[in-house]
Protein backbone atom coordinates (compact mmCIF):
# COMPACT_ATOMS: atom_id res chain seq x y z
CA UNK A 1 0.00 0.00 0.00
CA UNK A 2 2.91 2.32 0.97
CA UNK A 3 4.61 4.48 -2.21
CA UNK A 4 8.71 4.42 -1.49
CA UNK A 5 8.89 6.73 1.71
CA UNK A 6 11.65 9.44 -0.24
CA UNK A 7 9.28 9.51 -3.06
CA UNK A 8 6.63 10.32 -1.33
CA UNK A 9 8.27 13.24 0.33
CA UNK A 10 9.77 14.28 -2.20
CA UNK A 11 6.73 14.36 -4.47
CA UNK A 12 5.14 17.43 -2.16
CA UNK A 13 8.43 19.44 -2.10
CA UNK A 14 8.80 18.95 -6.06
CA UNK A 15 5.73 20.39 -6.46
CA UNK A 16 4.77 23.13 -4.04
CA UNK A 17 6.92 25.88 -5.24
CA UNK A 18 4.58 28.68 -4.26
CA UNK A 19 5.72 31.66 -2.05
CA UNK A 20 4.96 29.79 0.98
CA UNK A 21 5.19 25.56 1.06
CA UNK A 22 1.67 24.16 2.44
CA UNK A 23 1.94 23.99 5.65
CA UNK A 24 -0.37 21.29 6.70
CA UNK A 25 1.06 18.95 4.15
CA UNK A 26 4.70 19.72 5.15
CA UNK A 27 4.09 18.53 8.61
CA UNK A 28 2.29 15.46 7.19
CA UNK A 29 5.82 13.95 6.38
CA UNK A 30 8.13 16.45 8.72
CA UNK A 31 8.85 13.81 11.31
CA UNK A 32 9.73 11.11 8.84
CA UNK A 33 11.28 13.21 6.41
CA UNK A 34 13.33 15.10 9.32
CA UNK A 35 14.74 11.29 10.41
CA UNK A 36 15.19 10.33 6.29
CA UNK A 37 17.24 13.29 5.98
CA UNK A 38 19.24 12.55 8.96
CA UNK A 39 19.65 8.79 8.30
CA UNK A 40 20.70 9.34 4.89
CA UNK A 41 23.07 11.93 6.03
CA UNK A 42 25.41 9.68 7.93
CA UNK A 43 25.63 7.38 4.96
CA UNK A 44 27.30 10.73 3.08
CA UNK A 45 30.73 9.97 3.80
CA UNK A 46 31.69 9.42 0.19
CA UNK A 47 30.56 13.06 -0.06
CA UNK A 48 32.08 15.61 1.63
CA UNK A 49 29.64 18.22 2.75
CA UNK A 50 30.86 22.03 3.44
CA UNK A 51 32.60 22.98 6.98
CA UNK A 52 29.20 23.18 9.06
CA UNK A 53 28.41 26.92 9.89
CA UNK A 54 24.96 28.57 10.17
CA UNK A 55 23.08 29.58 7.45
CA UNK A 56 20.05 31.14 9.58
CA UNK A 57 18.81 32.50 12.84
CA UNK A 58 14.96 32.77 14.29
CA UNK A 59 14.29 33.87 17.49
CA UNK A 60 16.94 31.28 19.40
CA UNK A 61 16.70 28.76 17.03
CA UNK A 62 19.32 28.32 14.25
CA UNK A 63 19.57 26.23 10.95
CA UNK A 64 22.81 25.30 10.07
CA UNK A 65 24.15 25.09 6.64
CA UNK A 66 24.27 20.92 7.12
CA UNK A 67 20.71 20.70 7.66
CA UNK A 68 20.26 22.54 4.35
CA UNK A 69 22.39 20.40 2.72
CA UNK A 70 21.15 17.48 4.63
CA UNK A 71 18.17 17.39 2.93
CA UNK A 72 18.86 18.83 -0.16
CA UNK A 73 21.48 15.59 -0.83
CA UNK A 74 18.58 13.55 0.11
CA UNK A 75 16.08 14.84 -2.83
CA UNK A 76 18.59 15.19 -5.38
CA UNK A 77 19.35 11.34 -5.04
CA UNK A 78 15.65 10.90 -5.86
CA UNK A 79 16.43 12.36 -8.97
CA UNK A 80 14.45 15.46 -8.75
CA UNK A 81 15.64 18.51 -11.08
CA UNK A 82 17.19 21.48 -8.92
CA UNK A 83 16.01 24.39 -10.78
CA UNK A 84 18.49 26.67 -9.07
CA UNK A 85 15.65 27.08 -5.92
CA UNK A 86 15.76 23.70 -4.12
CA UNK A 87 18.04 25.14 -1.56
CA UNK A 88 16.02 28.34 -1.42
CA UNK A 89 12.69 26.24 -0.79
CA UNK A 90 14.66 24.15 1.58
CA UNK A 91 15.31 26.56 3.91
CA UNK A 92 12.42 28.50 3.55
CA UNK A 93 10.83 25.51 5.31
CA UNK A 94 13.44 25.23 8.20
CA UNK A 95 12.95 28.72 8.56
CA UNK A 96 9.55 28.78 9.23
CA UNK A 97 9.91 25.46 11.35
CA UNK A 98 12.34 27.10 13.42
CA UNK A 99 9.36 30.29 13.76
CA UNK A 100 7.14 27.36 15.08
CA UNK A 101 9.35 26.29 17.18
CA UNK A 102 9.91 29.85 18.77
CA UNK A 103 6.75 30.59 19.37
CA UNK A 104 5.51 27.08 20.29
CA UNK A 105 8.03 28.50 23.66
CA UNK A 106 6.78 31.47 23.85
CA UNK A 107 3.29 30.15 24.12
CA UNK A 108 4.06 27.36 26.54
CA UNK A 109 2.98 24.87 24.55
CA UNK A 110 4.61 21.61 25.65
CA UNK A 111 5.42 17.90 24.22
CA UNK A 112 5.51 15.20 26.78
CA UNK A 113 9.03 13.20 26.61
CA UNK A 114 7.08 10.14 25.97
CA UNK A 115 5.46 11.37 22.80
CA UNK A 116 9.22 11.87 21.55
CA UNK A 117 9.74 8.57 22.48
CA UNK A 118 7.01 7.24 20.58
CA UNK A 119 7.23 9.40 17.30
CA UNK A 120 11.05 8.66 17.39
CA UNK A 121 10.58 4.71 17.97
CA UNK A 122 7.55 4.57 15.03
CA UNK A 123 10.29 6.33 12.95
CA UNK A 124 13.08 4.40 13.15
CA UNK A 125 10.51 0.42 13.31
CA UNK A 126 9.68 2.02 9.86
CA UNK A 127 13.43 2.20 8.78
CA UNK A 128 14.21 -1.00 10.33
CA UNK A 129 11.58 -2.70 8.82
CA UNK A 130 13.95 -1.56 5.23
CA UNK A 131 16.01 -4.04 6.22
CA UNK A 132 14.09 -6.25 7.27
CA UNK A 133 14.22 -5.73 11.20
CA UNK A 134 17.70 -6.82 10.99
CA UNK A 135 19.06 -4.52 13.59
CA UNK A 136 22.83 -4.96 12.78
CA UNK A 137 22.30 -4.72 9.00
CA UNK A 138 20.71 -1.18 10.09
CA UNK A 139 23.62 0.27 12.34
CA UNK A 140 26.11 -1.12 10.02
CA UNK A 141 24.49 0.78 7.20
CA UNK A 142 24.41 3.96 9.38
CA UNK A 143 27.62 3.74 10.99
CA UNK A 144 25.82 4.33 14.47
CA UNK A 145 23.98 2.31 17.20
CA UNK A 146 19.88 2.33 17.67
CA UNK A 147 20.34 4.37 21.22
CA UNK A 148 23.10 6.35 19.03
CA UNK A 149 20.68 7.66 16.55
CA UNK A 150 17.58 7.66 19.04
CA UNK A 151 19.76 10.76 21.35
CA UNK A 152 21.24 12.46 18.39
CA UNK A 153 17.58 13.17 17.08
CA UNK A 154 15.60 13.24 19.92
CA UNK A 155 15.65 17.19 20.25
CA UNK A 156 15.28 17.58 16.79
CA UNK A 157 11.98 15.19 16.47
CA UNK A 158 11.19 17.13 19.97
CA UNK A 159 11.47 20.58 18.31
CA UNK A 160 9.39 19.17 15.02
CA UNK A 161 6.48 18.24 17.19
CA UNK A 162 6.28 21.45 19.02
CA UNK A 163 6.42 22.97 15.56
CA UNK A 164 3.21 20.24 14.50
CA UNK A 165 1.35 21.28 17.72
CA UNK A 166 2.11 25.09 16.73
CA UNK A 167 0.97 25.11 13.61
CA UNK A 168 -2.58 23.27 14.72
CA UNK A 169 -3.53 26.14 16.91
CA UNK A 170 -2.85 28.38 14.34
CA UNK A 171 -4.85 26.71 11.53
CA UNK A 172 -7.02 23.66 13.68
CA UNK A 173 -10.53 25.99 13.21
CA UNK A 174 -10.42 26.74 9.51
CA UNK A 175 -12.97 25.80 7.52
CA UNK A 176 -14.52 26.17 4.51
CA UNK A 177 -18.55 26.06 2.95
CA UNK A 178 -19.70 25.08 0.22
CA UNK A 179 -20.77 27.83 -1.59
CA UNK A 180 -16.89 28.81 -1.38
CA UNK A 181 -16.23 25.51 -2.68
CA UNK A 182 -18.61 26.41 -5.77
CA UNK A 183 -17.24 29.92 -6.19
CA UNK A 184 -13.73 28.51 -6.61
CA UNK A 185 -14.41 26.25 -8.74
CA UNK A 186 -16.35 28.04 -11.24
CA UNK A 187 -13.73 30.39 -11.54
CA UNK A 188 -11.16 27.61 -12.42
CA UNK A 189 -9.60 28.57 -15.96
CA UNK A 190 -10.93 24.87 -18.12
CA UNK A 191 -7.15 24.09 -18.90
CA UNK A 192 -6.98 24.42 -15.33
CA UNK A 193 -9.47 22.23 -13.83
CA UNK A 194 -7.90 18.94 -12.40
CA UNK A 195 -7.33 15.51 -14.44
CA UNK A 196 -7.56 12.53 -12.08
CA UNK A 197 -6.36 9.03 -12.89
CA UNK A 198 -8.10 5.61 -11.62
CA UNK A 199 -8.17 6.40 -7.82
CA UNK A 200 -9.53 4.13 -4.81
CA UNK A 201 -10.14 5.06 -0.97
CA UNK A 202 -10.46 1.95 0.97
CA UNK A 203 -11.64 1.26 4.64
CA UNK A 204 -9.58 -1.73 6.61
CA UNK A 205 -10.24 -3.50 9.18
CA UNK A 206 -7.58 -5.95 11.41
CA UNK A 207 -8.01 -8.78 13.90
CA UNK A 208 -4.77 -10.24 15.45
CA UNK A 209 -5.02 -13.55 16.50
CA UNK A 210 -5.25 -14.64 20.74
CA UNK A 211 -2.16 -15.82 22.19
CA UNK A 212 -3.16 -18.94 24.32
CA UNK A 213 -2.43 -19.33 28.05
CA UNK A 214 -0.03 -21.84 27.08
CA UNK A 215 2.23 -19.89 24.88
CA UNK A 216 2.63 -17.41 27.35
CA UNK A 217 3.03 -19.11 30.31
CA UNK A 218 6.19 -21.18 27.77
CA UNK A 219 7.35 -18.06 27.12
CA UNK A 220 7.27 -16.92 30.69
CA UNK A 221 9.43 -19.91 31.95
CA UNK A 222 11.81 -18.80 29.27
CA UNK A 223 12.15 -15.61 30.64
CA UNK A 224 12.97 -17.31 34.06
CA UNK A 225 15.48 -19.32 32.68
CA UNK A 226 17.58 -16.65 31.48
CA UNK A 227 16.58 -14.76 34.43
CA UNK A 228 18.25 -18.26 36.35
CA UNK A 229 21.41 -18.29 34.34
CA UNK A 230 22.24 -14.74 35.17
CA UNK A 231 21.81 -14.88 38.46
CA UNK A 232 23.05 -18.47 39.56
CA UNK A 233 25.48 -19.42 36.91
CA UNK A 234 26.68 -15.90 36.51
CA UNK A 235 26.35 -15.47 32.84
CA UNK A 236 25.98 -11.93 31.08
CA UNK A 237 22.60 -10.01 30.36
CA UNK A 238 23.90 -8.14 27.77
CA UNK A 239 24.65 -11.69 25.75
CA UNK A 240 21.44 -13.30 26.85
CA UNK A 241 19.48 -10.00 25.34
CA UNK A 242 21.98 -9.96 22.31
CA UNK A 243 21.01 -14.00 22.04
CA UNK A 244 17.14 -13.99 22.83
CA UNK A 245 15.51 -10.24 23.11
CA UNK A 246 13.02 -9.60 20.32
CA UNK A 247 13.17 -5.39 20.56
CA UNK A 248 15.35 -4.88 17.50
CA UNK A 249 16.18 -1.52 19.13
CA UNK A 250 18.14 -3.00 22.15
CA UNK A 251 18.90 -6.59 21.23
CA UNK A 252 22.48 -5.53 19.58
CA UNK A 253 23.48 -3.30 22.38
CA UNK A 254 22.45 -5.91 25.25
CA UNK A 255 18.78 -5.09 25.97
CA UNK A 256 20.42 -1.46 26.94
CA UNK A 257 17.68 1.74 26.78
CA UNK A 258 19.69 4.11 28.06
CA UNK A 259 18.65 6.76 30.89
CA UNK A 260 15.06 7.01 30.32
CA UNK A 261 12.27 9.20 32.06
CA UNK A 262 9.37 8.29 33.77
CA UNK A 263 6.29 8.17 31.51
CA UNK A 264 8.70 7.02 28.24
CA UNK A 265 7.52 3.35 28.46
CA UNK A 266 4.00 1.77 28.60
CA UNK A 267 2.53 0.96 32.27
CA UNK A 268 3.33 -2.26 32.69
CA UNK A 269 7.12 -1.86 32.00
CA UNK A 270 7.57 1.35 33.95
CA UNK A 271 5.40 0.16 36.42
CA UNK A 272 7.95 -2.94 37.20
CA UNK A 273 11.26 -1.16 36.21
CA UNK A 274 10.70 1.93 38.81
CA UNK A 275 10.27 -1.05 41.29
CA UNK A 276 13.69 -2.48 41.40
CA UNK A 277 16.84 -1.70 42.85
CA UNK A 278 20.07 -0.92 41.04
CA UNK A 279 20.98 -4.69 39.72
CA UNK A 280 17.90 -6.31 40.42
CA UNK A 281 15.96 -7.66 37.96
CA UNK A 282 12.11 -8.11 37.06
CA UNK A 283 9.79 -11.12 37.17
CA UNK A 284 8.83 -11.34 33.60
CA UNK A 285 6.45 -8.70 32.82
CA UNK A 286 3.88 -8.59 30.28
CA UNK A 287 3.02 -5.61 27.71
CA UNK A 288 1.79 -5.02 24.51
CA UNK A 289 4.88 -6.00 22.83
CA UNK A 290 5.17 -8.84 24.60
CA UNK A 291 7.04 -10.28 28.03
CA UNK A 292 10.02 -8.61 29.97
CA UNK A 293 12.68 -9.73 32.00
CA UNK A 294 13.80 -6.04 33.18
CA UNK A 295 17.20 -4.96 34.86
CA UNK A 296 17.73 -1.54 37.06
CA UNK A 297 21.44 -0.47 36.43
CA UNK A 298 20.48 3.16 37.92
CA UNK A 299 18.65 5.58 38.96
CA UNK A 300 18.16 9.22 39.41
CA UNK A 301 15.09 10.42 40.80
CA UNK A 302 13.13 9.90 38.16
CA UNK A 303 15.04 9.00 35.46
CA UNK A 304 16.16 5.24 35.55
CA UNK A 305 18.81 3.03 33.03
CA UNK A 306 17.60 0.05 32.17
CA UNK A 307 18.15 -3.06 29.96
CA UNK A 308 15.65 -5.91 29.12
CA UNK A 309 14.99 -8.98 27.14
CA UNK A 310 11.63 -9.09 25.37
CA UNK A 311 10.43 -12.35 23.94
CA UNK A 312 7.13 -12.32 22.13
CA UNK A 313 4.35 -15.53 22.10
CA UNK A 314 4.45 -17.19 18.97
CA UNK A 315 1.37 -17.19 16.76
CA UNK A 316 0.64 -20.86 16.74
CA UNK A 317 -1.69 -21.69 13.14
CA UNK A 318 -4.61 -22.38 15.40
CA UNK A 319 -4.83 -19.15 16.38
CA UNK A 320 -4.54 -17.57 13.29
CA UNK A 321 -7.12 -20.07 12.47
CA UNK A 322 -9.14 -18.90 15.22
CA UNK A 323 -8.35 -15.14 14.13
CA UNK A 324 -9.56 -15.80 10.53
CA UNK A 325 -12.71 -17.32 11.48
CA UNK A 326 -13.46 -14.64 14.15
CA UNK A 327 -12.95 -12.04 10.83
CA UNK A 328 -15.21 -13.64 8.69
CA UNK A 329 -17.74 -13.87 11.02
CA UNK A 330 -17.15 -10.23 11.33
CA UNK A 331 -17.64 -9.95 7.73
CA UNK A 332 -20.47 -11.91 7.17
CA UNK A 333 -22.12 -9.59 10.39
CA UNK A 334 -21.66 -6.60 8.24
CA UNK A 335 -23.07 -8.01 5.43
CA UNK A 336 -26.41 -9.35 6.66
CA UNK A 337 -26.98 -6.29 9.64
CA UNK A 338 -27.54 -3.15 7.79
CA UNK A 339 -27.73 -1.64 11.09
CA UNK A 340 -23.56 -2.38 11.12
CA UNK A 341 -21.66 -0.14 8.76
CA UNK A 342 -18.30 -0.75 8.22
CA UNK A 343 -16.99 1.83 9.96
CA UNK A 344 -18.88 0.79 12.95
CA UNK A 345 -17.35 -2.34 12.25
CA UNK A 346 -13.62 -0.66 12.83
CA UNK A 347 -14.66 1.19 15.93
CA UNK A 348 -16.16 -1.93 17.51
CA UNK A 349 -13.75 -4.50 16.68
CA UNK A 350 -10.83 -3.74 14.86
CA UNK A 351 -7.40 -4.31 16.86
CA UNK A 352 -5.07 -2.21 13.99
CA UNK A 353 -4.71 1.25 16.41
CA UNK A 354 -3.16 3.02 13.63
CA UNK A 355 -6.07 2.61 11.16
CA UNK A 356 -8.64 2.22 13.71
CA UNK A 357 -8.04 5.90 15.19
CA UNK A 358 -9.15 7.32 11.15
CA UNK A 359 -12.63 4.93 11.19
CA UNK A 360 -10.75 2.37 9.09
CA UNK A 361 -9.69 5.25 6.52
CA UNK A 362 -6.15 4.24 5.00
CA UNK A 363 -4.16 7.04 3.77
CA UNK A 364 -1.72 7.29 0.67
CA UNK A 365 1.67 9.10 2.18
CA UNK A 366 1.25 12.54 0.17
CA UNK A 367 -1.83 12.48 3.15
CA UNK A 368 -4.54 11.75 0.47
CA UNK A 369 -7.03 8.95 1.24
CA UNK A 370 -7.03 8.38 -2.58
CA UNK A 371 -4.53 6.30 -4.00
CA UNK A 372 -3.73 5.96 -7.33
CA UNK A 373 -4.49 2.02 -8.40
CA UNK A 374 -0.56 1.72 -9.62
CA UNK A 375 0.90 3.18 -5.80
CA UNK A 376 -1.14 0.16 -4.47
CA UNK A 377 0.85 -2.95 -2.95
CA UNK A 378 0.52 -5.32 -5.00
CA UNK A 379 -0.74 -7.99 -2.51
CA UNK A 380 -3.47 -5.53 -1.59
CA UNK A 381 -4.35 -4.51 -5.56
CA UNK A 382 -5.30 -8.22 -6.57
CA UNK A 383 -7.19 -8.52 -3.36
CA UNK A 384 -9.32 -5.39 -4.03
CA UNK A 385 -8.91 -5.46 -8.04
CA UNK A 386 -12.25 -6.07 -8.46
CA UNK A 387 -14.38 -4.73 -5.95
CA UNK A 388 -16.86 -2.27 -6.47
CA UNK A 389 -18.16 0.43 -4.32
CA UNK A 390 -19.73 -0.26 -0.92
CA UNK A 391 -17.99 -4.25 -1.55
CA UNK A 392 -16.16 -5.56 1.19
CA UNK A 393 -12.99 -8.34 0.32
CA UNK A 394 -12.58 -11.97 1.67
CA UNK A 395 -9.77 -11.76 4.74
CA UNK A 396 -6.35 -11.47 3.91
CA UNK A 397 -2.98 -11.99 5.90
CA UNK A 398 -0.72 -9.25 6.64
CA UNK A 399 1.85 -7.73 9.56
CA UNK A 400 1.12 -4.66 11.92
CA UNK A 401 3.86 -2.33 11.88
CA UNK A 402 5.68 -4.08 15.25
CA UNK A 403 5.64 -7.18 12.75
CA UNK A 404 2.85 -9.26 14.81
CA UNK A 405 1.11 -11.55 11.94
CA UNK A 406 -2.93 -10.58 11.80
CA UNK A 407 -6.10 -10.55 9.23
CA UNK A 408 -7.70 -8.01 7.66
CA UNK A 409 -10.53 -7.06 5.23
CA UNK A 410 -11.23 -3.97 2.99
CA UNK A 411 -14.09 -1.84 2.02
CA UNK A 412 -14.15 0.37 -1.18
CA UNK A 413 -15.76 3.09 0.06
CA UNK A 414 -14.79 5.25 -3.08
CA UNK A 415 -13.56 4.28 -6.72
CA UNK A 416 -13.16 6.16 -9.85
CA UNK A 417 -12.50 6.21 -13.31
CA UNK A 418 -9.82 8.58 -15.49
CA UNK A 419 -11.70 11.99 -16.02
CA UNK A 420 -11.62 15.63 -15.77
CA UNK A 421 -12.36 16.88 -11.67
CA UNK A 422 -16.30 17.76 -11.12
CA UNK A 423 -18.21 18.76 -8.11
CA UNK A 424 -20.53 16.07 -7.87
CA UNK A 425 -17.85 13.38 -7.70
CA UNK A 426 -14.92 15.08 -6.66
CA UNK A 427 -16.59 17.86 -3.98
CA UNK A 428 -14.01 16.90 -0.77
CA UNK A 429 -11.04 17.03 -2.64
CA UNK A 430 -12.13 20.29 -3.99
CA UNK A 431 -13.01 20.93 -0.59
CA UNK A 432 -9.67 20.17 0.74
CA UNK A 433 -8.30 22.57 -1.87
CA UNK A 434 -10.11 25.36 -0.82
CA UNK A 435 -9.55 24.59 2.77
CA UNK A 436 -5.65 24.16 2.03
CA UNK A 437 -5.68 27.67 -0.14
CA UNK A 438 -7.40 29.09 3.02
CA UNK A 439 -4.62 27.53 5.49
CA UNK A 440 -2.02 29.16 3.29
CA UNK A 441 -3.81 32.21 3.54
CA UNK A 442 -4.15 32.55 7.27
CA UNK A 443 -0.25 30.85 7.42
CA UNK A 444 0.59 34.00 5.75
CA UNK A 445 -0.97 36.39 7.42
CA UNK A 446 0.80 34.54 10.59
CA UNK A 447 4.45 35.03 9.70
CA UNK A 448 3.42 38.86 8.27
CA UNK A 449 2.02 39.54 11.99
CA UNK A 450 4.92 37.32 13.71
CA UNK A 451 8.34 38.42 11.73
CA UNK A 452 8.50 41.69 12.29
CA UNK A 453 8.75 40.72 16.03
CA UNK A 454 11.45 37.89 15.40
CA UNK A 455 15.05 37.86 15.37
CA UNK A 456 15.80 36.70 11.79
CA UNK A 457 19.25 36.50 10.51
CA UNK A 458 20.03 34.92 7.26
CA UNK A 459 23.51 34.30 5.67
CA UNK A 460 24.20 36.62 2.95
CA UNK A 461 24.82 33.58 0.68
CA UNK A 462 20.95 33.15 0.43
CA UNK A 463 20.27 36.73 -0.42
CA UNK A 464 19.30 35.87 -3.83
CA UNK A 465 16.31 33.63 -2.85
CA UNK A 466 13.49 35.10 -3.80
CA UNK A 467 11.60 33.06 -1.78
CA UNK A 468 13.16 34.26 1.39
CA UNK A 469 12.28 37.87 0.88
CA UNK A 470 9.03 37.75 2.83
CA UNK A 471 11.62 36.92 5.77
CA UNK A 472 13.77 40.24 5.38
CA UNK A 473 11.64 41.93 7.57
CA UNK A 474 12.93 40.69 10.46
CA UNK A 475 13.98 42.08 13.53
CA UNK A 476 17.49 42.74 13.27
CA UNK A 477 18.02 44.06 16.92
């Protein structure tokens, strides 16, 4: 289902060369595409980049000239065409990220360390999963260790969400109605008016099969044997994780997480690790991901280093049995109640969070829910191929993003031929248009208000950008 994660980034930056980049579908990709650029960055060492100095200043916040270069490197080796503006456009957007992030302080406006924890460990699973959740293939690639790459960026993914949560106050109540949805398109130009290809939208729900009593409780004793051999025949943690752990983010360093605060990890794991003194280690302790056996090596109020071992159940076929037969029940429910919709469907049982939390709604990674039939995987295209509207598919296996094994079934909720845009079939994505001109709109009328009363230095180098113009009117004091 996914399009290749640098093309998909790079398709909105390749074609939003306006006076001002879209905000709202910037920060779409900024998290991913702020790791991309920084991952592909250490794998630059065939390519010398320039002595790092800074290119800008906003408020407190600087951009340096690597971070420019950073990721313009990482769109020219998509093959997109530098026009002699990339670098202009490029820091355009770091500028006003930096403007986010300036006033996201000034306003108070706070990100919990465990939401840094959790964008930056979605991230890099997503990377990892590149190669294949081989964890050593990964850091050999990069040059650098999980926990390496996980405190290098963690201030920079920190600084990117208080730019998101910025930018939603500022544009979170716009909307548009329809008659200005009319009026704009009636005044499109006809040579103007949009030309879509074959699209889809499609609704998903996931069911992810039981683990039994008995594969837990043999995964359990496996946890106290290793928990036995460290502590009576005096073998080493760090080996046993490196040997046994199934978190591909600690595994290769010995189970180590590194100083952590309290609130980074889910309940059950904090809840156990802030229990034990400095060398002791944890009955095995069961999460979402699985079961622990935890180990304190410090603590400081309340930050704590710790290493574990995780082991997950393994998904015996009669539970994916089970799970498959529970979904097609589910199925054939929604096909015989009309009182159960689909999406109720997702909101009642569906166990995929990341889907569930949009109704079942998939989206494409330019943050469309319409993808184009050829971005499709193409285990998912023969499965849906030749569904029409309002049909739902037989069950089909697939992995979650942590790589558990589950089922899941689609609904076409919207599919369309070739043609020229219209209102009747194509009113929300005109919508969105309007409401995305509107965004840019207010955006603008932001930084006019908010520059004059920012620091704003930028290197004389970049005087040439016309771009950057609107940001001359800094404060210079």
């Amino acid at each position: 289902m996914k399009m290749p994660l640098t093309k998909a980034l790079l398709k909105f930056i390749n074609t939003t060369r306006s006076q001002y980049m879209n905000a709202n579908i910037v920060f779409k990709h900024s998290l991913f595409f702020c790791l991309a650029c920084c991952l592909y960055a250490a794998n630059l060492c065939a390519q010398t980049l320039a002595v790092d100095e800074i290119a800008a200043v906003v408020g407190d916040k600087i951009v340096l000239i690597s971070d420019i270069e950073n990721q313009y490197n990482q769109i020219r080796a998509n093959n997109i065409t530098d026009d002699g503006t990339l670098r202009c456009q490029v820091l355009d957007q770091l500028l006003l990220d930096r403007m986010f992030q300036t006033q996201a302080e000034i306003d108070s406006v706070e990100v919990k360390e465990e939401e840094v924890e959790r964008e930056i460990d979605n991230r890099l699973r997503y990377f990892l999963g590149l190669f294949g959740g081989d964890a050593a293939k990964f850091e050999a690639y990069y040059g650098k260790t999980m926990l390496e790459i996980k405190e290098e960026y963690r201030e920079e993914v920190r600084g990117i969400l208080l730019a998101q949560r910025m930018q939603s106050q500022i544009l979170g109540n716009i909307s548009v109605t329809p008659a200005e949805v009319k009026n704009y398109f009636d005044q499109l130009p006809k040579d103007s008016i949009p030309y879509y290809n074959a699209e889809i939208e499609l609704l998903q729900l996931a069911i992810q099969p039981k683990m039994s009593r008995t594969q837990k409780d043999e995964v359990k004793q496996t946890l106290l044997q290793l928990k036995k051999r460290i502590e009576e025949e005096g073998e080493d943690f760090a080996r046993l994780a490196a040997l046994y752990s199934e978190d591909p983010g600690s595994a290769q360093q010995g189970g180590d997480l590194g100083w952590t605060n309290r609130g980074d990890f889910v309940p059950e794991f904090e809840g156990a690790a802030f229990k034990l003194k400095p060398g002791e280690m944890s009955e095995p302790i069961e999460s979402k991901f699985g079961f622990h056996l935890i180990q304190l090596l410090e603590r400081r109020g309340d930050k704590i280093h710790a290493r574990h071992i995780l082991i997950k159940p393994k998904v015996s076929e009669v539970e994916l049995q089970q799970a498959l037969t529970r979904l097609d029940s589910i199925r054939s429910a929604i096909l015989t109640d009309t009182s159960l919709t689909f999406k109720k469907a997702v909101e009642k049982f569906s166990e995929d969070e990341d889907s569930k939390a949009t109704g079942g709604l998939l989206y494409s990674p330019s943050g469309s829910s319409f993808f184009e039939m050829n971005e499709i995987d193409p285990t998912i295209y023969f499965t849906i191929d030749t569904l029409k509207e309002g049909q739902i598919s037989k069950p089909v296996p697939f992995e979650l993003r942590d790589g558990s094994k589950a089922y899941r079934i689609f609904y076409v909720q919207t599919r369309t031929k070739p043609h020229i845009a219209n209102l009747k079939d194509d009113y929300n994505r005109i919508r969105s248009i309007v409401e995305e001109n509107e965004k840019q709109r207010v955006m603008l009328k932001w930084m006019q208000r908010r520059i004059p009363k920012t620091y704003i230095h930028i290197d004389e180098r970049y005087a040439d950008c016309e771009t950057l113009q609107k940001w001359q009117t800094g404060n210079k004091q």
